[in-house]
Protein backbone atom coordinates (compact mmCIF):
# COMPACT_ATOMS: atom_id res chain seq x y z
CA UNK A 1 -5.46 21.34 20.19
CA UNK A 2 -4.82 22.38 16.56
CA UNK A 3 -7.55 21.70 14.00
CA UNK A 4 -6.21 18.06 12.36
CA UNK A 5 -5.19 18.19 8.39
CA UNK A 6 -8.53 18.48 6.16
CA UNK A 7 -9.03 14.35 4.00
CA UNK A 8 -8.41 15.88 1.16
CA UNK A 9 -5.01 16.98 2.35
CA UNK A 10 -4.03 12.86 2.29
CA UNK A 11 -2.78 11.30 -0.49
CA UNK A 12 -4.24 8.08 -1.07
CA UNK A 13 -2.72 7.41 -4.26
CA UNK A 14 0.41 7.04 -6.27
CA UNK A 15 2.27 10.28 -6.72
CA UNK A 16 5.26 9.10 -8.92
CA UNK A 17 5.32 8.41 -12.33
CA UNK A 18 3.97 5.21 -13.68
CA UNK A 19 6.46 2.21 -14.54
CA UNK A 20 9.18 4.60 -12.13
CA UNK A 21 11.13 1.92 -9.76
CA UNK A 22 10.59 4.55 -6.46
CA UNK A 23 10.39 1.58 -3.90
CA UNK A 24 12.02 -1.19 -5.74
CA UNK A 25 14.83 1.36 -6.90
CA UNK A 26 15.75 2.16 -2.99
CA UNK A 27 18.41 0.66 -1.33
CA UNK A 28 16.99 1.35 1.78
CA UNK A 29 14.22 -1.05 1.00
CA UNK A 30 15.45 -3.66 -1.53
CA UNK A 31 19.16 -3.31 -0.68
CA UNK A 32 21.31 -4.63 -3.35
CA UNK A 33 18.25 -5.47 -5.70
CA UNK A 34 17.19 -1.70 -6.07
CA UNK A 35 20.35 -1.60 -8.65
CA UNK A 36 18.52 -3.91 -11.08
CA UNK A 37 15.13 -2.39 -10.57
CA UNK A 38 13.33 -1.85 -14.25
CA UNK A 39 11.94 0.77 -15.30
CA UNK A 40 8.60 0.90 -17.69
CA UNK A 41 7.71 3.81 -19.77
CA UNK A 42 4.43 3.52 -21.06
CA UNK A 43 5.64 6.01 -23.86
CA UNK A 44 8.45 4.10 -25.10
CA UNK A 45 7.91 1.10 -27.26
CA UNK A 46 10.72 -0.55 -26.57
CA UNK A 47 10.27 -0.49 -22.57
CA UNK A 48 6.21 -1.10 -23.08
CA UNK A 49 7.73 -4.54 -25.47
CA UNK A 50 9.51 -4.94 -22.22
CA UNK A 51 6.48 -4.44 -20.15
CA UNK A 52 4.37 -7.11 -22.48
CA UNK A 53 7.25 -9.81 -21.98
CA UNK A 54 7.21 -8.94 -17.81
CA UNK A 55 3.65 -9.15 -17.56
CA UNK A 56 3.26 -12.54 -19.36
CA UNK A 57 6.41 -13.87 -17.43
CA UNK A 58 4.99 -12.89 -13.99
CA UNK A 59 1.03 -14.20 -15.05
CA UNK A 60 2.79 -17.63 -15.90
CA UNK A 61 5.04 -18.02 -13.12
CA UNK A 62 4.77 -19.82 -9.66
CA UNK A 63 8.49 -19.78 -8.81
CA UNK A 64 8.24 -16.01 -7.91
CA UNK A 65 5.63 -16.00 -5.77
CA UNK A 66 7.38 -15.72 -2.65
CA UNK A 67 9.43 -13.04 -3.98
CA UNK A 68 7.62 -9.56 -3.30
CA UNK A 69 10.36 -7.50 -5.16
CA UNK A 70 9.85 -9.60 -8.28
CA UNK A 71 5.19 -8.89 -7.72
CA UNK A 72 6.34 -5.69 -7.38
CA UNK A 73 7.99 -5.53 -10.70
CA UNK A 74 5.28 -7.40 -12.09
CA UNK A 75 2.10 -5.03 -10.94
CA UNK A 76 4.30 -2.01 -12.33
CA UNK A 77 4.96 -3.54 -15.65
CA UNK A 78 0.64 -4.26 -15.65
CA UNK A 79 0.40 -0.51 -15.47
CA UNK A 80 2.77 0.79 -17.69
CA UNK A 81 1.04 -1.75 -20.50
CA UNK A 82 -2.41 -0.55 -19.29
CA UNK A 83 -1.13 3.27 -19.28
CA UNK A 84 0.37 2.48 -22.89
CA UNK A 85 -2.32 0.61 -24.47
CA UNK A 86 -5.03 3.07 -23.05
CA UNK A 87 -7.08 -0.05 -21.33
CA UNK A 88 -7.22 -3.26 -19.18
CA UNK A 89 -8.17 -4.97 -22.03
CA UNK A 90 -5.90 -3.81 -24.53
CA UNK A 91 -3.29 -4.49 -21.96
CA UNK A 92 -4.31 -7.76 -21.91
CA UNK A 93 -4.09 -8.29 -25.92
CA UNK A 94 -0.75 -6.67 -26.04
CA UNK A 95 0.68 -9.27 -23.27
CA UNK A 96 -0.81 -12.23 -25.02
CA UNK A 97 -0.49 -15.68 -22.85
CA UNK A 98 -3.69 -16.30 -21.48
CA UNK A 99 -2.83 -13.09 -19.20
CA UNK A 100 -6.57 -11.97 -18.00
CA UNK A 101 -8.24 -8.45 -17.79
CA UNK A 102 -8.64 -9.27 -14.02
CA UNK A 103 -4.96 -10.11 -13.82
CA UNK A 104 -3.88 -6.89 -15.20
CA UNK A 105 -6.41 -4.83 -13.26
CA UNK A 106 -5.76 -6.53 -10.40
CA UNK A 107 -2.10 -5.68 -10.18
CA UNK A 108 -1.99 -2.74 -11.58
CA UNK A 109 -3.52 -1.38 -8.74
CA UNK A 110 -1.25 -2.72 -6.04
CA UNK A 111 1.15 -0.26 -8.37
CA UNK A 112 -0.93 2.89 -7.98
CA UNK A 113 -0.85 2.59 -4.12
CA UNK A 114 0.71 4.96 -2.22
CA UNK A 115 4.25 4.78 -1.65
CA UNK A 116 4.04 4.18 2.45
CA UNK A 117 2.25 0.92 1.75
CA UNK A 118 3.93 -0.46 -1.37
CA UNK A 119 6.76 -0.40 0.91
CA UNK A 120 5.38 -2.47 3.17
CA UNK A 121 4.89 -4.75 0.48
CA UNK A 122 8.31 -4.86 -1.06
CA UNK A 123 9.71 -5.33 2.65
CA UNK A 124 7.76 -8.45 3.31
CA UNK A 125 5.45 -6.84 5.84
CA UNK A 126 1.87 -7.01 3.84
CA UNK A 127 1.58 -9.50 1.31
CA UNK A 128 1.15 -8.78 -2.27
CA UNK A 129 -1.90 -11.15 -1.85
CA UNK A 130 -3.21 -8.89 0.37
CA UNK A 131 -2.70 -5.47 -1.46
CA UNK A 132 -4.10 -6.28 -4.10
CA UNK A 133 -7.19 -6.11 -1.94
CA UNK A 134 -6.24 -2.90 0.15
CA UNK A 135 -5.85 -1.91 -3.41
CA UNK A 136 -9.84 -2.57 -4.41
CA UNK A 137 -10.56 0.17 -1.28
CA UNK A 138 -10.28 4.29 -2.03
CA UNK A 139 -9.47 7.05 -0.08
CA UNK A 140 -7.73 6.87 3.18
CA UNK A 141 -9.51 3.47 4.46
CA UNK A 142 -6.23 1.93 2.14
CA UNK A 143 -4.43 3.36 4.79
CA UNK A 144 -6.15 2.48 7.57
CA UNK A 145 -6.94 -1.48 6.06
CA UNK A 146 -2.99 -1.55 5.49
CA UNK A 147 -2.02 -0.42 8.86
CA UNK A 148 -4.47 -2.91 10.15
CA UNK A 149 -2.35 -5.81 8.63
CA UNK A 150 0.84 -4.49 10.44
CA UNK A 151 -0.65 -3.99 13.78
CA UNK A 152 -2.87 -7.08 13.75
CA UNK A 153 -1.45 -9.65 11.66
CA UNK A 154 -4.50 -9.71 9.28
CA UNK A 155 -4.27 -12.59 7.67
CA UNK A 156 -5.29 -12.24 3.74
CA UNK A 157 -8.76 -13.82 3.92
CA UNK A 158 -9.62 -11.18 6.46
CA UNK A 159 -8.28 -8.29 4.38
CA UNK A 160 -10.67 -9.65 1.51
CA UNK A 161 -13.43 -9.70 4.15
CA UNK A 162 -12.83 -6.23 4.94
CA UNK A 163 -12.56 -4.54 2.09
CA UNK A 164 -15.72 -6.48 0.58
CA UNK A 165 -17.39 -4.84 3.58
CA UNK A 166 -16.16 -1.28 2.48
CA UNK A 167 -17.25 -1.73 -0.91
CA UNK A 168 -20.33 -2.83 0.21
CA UNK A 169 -21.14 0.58 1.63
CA UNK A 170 -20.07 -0.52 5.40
CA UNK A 171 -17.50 2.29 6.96
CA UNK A 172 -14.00 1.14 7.78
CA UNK A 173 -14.39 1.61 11.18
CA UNK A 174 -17.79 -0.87 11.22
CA UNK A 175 -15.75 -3.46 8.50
CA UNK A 176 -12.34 -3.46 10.78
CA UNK A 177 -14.70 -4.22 14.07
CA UNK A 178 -15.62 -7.51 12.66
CA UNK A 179 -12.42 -8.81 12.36
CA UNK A 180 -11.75 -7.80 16.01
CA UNK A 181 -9.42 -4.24 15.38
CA UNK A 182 -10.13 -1.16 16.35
CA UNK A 183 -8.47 1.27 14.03
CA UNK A 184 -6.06 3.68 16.23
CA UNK A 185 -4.59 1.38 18.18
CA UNK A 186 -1.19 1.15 18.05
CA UNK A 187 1.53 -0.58 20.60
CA UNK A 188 5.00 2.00 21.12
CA UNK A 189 7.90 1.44 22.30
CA UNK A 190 9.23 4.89 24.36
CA UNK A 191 12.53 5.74 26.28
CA UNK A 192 11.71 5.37 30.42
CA UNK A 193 12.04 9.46 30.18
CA UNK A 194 9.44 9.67 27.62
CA UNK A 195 7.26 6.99 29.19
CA UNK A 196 7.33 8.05 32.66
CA UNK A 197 6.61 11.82 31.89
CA UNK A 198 3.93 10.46 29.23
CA UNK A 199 2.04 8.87 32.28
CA UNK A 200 2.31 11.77 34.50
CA UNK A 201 0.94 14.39 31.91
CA UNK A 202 -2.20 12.27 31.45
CA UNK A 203 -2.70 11.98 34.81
CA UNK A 204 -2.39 15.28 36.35
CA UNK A 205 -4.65 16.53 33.17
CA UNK A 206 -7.24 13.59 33.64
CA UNK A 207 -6.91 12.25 30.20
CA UNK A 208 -5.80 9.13 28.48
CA UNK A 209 -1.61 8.96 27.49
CA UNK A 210 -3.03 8.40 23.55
CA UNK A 211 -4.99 12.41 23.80
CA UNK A 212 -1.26 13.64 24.66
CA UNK A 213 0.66 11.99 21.99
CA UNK A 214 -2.68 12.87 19.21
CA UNK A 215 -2.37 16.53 20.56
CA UNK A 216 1.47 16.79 20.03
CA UNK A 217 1.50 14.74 16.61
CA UNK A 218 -1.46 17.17 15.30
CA UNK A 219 1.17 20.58 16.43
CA UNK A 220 4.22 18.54 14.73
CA UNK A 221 2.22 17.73 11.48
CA UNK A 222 0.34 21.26 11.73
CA UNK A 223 3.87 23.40 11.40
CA UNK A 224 4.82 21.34 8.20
């Protein structure tokens, strides 16, 4: 079996630009919507006025909660104004409103998470309310706390559980385990083909079907 990609190899955090619209701005994901996805650039006035005015719309407004395109928008116009005004707090000035420093903060960090969970997020899958506390964890245990919404239905109070545990020092593995997941599982769905030669590879080599599929991930990812 090939050596698995180094942790530093894994990016844990956003890539893109600041204020850029990559997930709300894709058809694929937001169909129609991606065509009025805004864009914030925290080096324009004009678009950080913008920002200010979307960030004291989305603090004061209930009607939107449901709508994870629209939290989406929101968390991305919190970092543009935090990127402009050079802190949480200034952030916080500019938007005016009774917006808080823990409001901005908070969702301005559900906008600096990686692409493959934001997704998630925009599609409905994880709940803002719930990345903005994958968000509070680092490294890859984001990845592994977000995957462990999709393949467990989490619900948000045990995402906030979890990653208090994290922070706390515990490992992800340890802080997953008391909500009942074991990180790694996963459920697939294979053609009979696949399936049926699947089971009779780990048998004749005396291993479990999950050692097969890690061994021929690791040579797929290893030649990229």
């Amino acid at each position: 079996m090939r050596e698995p990609r180094r942790r530093d190899e894994i990016g844990a955090g956003r890539e893109s630009p600041v204020g850029e619209p990559v997930i709300r701005g894709d058809p694929s994901v937001t169909g129609e919507r991606a065509q009025e996805a805004a864009r914030f650039d925290p080096d324009d006035p004009e678009s950080l006025a913008a920002a200010a005015q979307t960030v004291r719309d989305f603090a004061n407004n209930t009607i939107g909660d449901e709508d994870y395109v629209y939290m989406l928008e929101g968390a991305a116009a919190c970092a543009a104004l935090v990127r402009g005004e050079g802190s949480y707090k200034a952030a916080a000035a500019r938007a005016d409103g009774g917006v808080t420093v823990s409001f901005i903060r908070k969702w301005a960090r559900v906008h600096d998470l990686p692409r493959a969970i934001r997704r998630h997020v925009a599609q409905g899958e994880i709940a803002p309310t719930a990345a903005k506390h994958i968000a509070r964890v680092r490294g890859e245990s984001r990845f592994l706390l977000a995957w462990a919404v999709l393949d467990n239905d989490l619900t948000v109070r045990q995402v906030r559980a979890t990653a208090s545990a994290i922070n706390n020092g515990e490992s992800i593995e340890a802080a997953l385990a008391e909500q009942g997941v074991h990180p790694g599982e996963v459920t697939l769905s294979l053609p009979m083909d696949a399936y049926r030669e699947l089971r009779r590879k780990a048998s004749n080599q005396g291993v479990e079907p999950g050692d097969i599929v890690a061994e021929a991930l690791d040579t797929v990812w290893g030649d990229e």
